[in-house]
N, C-alpha and C. Protein backbone atom coordinates (compact mmCIF):
# COMPACT_ATOMS: atom_id res chain seq x y z
N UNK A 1 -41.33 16.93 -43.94
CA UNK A 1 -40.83 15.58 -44.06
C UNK A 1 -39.76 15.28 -43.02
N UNK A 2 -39.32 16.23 -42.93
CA UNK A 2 -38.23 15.92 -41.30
C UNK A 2 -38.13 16.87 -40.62
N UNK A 3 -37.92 16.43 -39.37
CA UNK A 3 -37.86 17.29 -37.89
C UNK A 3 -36.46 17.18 -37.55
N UNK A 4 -36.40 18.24 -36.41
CA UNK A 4 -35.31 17.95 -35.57
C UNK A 4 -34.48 16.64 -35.18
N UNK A 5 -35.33 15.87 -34.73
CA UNK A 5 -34.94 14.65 -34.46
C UNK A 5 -35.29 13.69 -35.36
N UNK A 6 -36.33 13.48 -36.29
CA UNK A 6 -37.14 12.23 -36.37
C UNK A 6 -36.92 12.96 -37.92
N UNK A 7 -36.42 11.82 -38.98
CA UNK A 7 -36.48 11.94 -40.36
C UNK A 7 -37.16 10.70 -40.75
N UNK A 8 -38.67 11.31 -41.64
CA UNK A 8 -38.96 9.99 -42.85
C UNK A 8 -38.07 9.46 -43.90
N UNK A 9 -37.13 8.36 -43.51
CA UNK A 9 -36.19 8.33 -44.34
C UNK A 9 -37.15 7.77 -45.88
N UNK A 10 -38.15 7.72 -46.22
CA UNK A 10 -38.23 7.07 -47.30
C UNK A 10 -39.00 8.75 -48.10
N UNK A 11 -39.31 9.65 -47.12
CA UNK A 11 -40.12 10.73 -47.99
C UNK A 11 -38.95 11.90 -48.07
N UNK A 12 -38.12 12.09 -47.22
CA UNK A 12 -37.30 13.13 -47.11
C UNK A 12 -36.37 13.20 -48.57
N UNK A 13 -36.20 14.52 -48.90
CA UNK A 13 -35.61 14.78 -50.18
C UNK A 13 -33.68 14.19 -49.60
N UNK A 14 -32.89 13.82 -50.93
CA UNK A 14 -31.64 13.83 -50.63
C UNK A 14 -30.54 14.77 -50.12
N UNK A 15 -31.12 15.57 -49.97
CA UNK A 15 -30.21 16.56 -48.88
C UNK A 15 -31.06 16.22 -47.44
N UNK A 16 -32.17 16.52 -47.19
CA UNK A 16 -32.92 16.14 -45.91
C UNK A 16 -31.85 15.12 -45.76
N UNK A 17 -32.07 13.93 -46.31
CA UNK A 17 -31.38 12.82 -45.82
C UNK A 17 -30.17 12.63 -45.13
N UNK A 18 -29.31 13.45 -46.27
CA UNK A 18 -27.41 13.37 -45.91
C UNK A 18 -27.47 14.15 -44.58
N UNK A 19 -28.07 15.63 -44.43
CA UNK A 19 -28.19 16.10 -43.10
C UNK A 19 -28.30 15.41 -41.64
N UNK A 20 -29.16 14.72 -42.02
CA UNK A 20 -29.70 13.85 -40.95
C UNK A 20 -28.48 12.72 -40.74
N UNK A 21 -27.41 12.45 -41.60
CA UNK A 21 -26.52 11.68 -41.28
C UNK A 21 -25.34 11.98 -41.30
N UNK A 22 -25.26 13.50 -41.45
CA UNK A 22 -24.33 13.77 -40.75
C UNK A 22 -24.40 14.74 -39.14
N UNK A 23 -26.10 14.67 -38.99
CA UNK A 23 -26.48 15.32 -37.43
C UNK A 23 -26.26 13.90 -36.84
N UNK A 24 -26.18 13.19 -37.58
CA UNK A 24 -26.45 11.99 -36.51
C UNK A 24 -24.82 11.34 -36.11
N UNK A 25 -23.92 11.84 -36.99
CA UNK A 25 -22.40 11.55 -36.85
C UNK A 25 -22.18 12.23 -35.91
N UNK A 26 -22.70 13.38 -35.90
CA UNK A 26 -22.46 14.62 -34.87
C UNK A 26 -22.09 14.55 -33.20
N UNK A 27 -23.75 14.07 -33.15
CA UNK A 27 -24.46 13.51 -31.95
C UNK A 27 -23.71 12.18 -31.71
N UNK A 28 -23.09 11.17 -32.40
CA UNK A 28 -22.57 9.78 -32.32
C UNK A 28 -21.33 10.46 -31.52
N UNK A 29 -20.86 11.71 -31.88
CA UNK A 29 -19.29 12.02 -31.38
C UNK A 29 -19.29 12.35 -30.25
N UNK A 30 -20.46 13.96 -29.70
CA UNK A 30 -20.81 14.18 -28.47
C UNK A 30 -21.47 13.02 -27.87
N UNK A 31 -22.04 11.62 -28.16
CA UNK A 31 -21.95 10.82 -27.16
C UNK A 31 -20.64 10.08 -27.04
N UNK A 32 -19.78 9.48 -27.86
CA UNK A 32 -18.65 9.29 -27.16
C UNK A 32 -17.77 10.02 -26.69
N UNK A 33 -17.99 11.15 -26.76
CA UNK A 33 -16.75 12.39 -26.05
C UNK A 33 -17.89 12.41 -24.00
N UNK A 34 -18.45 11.99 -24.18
CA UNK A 34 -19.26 12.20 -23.04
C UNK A 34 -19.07 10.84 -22.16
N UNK A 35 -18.82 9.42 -23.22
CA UNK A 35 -18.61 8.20 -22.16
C UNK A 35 -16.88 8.55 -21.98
N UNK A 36 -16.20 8.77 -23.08
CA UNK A 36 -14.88 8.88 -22.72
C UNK A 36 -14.43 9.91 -21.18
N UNK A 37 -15.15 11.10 -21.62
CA UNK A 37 -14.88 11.92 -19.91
C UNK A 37 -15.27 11.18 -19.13
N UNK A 38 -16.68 10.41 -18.92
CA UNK A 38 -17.11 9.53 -17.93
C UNK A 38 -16.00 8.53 -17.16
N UNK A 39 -15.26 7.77 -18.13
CA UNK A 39 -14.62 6.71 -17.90
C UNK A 39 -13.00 7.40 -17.25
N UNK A 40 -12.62 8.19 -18.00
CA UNK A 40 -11.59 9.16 -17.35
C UNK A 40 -11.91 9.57 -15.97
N UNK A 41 -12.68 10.41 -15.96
CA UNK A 41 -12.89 10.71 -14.45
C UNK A 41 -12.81 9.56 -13.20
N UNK A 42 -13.75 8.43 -13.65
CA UNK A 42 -13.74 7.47 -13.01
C UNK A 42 -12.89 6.61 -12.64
N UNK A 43 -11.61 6.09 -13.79
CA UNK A 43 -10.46 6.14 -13.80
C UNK A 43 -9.49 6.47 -12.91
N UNK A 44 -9.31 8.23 -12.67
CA UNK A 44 -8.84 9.01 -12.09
C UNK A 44 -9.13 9.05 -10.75
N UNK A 45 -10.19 8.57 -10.56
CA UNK A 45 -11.10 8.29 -8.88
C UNK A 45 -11.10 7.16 -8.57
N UNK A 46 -10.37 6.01 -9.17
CA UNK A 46 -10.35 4.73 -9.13
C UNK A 46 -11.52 4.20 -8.21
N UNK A 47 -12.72 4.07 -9.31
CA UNK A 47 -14.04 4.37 -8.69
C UNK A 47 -14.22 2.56 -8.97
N UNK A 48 -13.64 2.18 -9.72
CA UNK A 48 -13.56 0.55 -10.02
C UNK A 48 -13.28 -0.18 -8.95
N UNK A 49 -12.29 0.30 -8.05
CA UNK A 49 -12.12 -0.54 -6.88
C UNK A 49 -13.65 -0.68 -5.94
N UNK A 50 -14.51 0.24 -6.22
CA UNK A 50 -15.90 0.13 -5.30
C UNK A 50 -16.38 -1.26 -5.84
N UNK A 51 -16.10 -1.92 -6.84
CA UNK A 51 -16.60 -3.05 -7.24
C UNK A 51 -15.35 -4.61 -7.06
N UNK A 52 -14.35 -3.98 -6.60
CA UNK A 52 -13.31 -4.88 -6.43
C UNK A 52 -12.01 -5.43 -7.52
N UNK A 53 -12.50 -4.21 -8.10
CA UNK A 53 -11.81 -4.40 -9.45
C UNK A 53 -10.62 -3.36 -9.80
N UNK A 54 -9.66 -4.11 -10.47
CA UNK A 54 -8.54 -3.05 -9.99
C UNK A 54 -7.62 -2.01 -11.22
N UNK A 55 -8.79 -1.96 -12.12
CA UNK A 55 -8.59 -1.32 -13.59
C UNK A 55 -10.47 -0.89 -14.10
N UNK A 56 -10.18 0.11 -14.97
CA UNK A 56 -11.37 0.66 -15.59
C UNK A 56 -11.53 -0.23 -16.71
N UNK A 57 -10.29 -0.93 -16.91
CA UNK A 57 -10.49 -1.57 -18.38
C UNK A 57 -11.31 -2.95 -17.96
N UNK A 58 -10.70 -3.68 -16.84
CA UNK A 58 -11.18 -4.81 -15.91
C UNK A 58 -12.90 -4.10 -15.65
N UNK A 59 -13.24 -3.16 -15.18
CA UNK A 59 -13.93 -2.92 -14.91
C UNK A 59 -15.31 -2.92 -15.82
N UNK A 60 -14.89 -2.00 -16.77
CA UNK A 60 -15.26 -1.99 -18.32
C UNK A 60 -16.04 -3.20 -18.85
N UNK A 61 -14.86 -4.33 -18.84
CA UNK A 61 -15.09 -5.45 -19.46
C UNK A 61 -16.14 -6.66 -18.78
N UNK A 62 -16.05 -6.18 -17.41
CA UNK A 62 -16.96 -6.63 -16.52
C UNK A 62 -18.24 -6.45 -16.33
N UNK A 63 -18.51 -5.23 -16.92
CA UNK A 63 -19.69 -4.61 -16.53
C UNK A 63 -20.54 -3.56 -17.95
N UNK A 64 -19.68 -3.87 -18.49
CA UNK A 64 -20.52 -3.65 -19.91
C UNK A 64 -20.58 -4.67 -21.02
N UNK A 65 -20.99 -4.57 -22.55
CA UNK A 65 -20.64 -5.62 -23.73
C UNK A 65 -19.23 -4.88 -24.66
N UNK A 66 -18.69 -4.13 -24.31
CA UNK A 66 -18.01 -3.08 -25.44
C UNK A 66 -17.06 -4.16 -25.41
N UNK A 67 -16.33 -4.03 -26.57
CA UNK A 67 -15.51 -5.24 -26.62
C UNK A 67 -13.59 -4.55 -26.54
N UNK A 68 -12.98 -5.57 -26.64
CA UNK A 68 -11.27 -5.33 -25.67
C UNK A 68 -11.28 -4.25 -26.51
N UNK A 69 -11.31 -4.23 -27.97
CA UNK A 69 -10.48 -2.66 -28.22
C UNK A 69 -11.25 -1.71 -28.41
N UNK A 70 -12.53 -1.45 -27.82
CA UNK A 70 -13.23 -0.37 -27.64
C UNK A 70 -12.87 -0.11 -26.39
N UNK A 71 -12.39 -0.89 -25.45
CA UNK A 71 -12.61 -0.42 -24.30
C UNK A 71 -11.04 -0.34 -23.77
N UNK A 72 -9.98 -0.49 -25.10
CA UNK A 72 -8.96 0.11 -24.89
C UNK A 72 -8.54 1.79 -25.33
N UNK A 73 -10.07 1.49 -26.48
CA UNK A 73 -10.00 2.59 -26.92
C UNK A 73 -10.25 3.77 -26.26
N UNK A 74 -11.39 3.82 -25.04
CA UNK A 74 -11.67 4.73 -24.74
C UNK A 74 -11.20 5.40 -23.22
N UNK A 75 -10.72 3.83 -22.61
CA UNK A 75 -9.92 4.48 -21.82
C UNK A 75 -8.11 5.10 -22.35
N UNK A 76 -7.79 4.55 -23.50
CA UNK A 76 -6.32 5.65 -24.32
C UNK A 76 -6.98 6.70 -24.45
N UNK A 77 -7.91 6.99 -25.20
CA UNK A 77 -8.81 8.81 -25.35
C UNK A 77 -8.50 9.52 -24.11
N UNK A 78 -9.02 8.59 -23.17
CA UNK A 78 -9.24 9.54 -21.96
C UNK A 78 -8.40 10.33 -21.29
N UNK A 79 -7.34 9.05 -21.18
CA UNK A 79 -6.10 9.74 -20.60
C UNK A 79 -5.19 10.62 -21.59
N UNK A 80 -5.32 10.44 -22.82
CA UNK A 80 -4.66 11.59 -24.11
C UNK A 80 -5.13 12.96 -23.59
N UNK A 81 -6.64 13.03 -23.75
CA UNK A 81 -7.09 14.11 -23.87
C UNK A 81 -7.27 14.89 -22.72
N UNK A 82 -7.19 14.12 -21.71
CA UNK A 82 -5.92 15.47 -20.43
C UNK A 82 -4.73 16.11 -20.88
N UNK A 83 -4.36 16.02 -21.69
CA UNK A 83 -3.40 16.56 -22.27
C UNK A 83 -3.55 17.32 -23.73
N UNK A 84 -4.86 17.10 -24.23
CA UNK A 84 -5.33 18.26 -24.99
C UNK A 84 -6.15 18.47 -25.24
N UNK A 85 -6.40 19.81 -24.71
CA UNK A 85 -7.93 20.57 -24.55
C UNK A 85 -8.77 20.99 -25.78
N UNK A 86 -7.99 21.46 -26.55
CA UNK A 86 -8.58 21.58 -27.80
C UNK A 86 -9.19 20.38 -28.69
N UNK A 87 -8.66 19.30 -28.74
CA UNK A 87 -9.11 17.96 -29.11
C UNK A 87 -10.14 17.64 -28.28
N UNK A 88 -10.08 17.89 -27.16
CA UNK A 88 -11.63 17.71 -26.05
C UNK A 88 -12.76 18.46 -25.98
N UNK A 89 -12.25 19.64 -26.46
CA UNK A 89 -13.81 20.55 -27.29
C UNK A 89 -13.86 20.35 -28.31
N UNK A 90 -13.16 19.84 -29.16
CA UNK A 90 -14.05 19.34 -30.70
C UNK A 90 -14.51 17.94 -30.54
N UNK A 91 -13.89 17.32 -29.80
CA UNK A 91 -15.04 15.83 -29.40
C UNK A 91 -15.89 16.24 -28.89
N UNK A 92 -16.11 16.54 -27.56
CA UNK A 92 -17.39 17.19 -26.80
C UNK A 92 -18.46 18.21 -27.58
N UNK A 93 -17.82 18.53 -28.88
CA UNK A 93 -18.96 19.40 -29.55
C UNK A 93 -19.53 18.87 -30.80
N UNK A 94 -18.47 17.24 -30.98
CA UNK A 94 -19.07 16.25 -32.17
C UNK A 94 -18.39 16.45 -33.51
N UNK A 95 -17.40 17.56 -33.24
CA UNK A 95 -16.74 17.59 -34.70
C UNK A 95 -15.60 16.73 -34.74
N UNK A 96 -15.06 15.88 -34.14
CA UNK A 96 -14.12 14.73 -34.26
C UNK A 96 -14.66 13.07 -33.46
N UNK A 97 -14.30 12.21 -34.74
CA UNK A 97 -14.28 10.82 -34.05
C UNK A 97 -13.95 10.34 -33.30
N UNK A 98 -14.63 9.54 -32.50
CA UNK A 98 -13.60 8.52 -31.43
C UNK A 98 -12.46 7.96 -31.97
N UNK A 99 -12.75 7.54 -33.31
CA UNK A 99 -11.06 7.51 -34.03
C UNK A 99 -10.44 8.07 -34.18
N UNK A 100 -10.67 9.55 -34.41
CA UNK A 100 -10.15 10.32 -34.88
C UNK A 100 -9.04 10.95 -33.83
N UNK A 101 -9.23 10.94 -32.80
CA UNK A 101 -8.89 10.93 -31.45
C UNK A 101 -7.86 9.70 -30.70
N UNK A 102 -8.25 9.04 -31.02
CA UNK A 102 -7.57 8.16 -31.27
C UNK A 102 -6.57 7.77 -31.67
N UNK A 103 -6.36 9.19 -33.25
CA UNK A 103 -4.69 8.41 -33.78
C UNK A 103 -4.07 9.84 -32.98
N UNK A 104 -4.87 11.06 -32.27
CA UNK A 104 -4.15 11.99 -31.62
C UNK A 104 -4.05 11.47 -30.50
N UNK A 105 -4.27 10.88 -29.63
CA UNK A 105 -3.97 10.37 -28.47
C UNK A 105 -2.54 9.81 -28.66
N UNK A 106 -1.77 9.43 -29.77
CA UNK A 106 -0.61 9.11 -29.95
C UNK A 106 0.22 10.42 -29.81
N UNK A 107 -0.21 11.78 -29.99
CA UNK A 107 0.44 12.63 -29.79
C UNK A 107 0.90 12.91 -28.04
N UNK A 108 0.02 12.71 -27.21
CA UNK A 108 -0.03 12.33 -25.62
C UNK A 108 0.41 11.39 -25.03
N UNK A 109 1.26 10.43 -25.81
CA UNK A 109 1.40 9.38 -24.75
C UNK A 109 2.51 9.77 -23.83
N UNK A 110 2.95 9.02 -22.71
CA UNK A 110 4.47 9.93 -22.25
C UNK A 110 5.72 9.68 -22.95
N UNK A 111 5.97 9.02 -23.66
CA UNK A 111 7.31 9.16 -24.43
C UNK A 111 7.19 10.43 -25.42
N UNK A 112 6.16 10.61 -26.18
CA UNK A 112 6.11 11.54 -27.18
C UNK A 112 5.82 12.78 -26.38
N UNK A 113 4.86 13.02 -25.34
CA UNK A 113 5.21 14.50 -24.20
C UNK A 113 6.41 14.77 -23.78
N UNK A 114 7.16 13.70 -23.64
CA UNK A 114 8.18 14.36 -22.87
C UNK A 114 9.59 14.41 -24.07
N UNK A 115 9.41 13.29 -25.25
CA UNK A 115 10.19 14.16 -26.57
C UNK A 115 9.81 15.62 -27.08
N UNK A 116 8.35 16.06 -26.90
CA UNK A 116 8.11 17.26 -27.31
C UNK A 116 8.58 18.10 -26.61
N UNK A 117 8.60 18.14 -25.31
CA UNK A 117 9.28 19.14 -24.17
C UNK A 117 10.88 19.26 -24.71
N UNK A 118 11.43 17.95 -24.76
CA UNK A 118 12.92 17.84 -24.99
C UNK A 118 13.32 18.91 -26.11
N UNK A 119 12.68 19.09 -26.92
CA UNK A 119 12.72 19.20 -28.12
C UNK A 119 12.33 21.20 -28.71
N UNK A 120 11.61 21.67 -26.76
CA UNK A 120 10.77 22.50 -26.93
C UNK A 120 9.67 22.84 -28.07
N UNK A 121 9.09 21.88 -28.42
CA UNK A 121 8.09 21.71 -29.05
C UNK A 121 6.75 22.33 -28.28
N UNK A 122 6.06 23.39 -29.06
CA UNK A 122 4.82 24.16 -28.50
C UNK A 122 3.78 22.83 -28.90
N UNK A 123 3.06 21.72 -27.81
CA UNK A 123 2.04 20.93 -27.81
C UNK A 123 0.99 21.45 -28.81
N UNK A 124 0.67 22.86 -27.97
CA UNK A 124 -0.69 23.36 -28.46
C UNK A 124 -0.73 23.88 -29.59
N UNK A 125 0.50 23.88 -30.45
CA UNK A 125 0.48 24.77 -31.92
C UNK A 125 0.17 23.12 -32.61
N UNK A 126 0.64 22.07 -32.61
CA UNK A 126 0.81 21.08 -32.84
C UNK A 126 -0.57 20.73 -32.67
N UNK A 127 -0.98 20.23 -31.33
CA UNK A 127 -2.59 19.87 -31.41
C UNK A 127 -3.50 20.97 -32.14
N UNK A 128 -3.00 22.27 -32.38
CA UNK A 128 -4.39 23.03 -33.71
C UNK A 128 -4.10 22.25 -34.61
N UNK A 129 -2.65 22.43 -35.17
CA UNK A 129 -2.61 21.96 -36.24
C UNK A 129 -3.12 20.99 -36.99
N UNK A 130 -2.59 19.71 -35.95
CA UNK A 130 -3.42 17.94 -36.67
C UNK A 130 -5.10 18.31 -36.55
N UNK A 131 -5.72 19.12 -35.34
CA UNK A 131 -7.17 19.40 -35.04
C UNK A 131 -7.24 19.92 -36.44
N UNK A 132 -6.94 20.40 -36.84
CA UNK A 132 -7.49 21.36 -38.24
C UNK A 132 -7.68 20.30 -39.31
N UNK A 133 -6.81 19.37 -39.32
CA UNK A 133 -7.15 18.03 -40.46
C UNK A 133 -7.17 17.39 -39.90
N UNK A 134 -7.95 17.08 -38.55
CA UNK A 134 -8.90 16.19 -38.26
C UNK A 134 -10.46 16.55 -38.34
N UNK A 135 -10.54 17.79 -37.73
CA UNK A 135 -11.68 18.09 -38.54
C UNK A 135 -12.26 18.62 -39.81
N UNK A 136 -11.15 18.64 -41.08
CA UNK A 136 -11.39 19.10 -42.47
C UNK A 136 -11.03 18.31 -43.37
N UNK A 137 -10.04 17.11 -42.93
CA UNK A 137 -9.64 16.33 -44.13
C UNK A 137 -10.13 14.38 -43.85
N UNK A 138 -10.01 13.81 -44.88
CA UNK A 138 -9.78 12.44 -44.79
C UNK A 138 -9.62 11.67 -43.36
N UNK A 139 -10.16 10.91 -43.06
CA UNK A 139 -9.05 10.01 -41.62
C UNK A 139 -7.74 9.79 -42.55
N UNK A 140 -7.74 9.66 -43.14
CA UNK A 140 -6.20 8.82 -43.92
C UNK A 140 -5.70 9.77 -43.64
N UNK A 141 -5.84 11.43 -44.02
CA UNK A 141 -5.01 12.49 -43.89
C UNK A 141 -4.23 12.89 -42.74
N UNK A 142 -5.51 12.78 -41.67
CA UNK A 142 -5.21 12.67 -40.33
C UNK A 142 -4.07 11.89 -39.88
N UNK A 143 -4.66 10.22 -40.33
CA UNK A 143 -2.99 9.41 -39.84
C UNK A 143 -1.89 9.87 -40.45
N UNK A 144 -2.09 10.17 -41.89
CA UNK A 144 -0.95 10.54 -42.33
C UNK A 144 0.22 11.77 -41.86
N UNK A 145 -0.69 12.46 -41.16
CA UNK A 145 0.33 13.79 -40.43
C UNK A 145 0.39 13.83 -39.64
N UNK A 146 -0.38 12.65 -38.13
CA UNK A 146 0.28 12.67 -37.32
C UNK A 146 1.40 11.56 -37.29
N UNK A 147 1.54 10.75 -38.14
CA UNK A 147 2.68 9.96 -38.26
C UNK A 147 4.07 10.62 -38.62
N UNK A 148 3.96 11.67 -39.31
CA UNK A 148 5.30 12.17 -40.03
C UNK A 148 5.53 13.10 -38.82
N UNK A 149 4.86 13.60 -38.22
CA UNK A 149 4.66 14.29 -36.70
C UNK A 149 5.75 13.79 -35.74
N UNK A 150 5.28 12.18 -35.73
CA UNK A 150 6.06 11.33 -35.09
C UNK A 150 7.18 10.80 -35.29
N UNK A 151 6.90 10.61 -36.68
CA UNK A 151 8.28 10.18 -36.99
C UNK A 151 9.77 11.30 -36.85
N UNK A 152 8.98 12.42 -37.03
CA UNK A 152 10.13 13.74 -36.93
C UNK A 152 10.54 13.81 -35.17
N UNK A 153 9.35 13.43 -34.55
CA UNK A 153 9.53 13.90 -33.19
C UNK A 153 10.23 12.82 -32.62
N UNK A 154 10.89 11.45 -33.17
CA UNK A 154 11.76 10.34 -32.93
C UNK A 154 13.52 10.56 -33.49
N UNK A 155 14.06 10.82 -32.79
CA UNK A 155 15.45 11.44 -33.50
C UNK A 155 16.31 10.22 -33.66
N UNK A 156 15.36 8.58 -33.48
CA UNK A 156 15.99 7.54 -34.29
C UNK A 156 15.07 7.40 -35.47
């Protein structure tokens, strides 16, 4: 009743089914972990100016349908996740959301890198950490600890 790719959704038993939707969440993640590097790189090569355009987001908006906060979204991913590798192999391997990524990209921005340095804060013990309940708990859970994250890492 189901294959690799191709499920009879009306014959497949209810586990067949849920499988298939959460292979398919999977695959939804490794393709946006795959446009996000895309758009980063390109970004980084300010490959937008070949079209006269003087932003990826300009660029983006020009030349695709994704709408303003998808396409704020994925160029914030991009540039976060130069700054953490571990969050970029669990996107690239489908075990975290483009959202999910998303509320960690707040861990990367430069005010909060360079409070963590201040602070000698180890990044990478920090990015397992939230990675571990981003890929095991709730999204709510997720926001919820990287906010108190933040809020600790703000000494107003």
């Amino acid at each position: 009743m189901c294959s690799s790719n191709v499920v009879d959704l009306e014959r497949s038993t209810d586990g067949e089914l849920l499988d298939h939707v959460r292979a398919l969440v999977a695959e939804q993640n490794r393709l946006a972990a795959r446009l996000t590097s895309a758009v980063r790189a390109a970004e980084h090569r300010q490959m937008c100016e070949h079209d006269g355009l003087k932003s990826m987001k300009s660029w983006l908006r020009n030349h695709t349908r994704l709408s303003g906060r998808a396409i704020a979204q994925v160029v914030r991913n991009g540039r976060a996740l130069a700054h953490l590798p571990a969050v970029t192999a669990a996107f690239a391997a489908g075990a975290v959301t483009a959202d999910a990524v998303d509320v960690l990209a707040d861990l990367a921005t430069p005010e909060n890198l360079e409070r963590a340095k201040e602070q000698d804060i180890d990044l990478a013990e920090v990015e397992a950490a939230v990675l571990d309940v981003a890929t095991s708990r709730p999204h709510r859970d997720l926001q919820t600890v990287v906010g108190t994250y933040l809020d600790r890492l703000d000494p107003d």
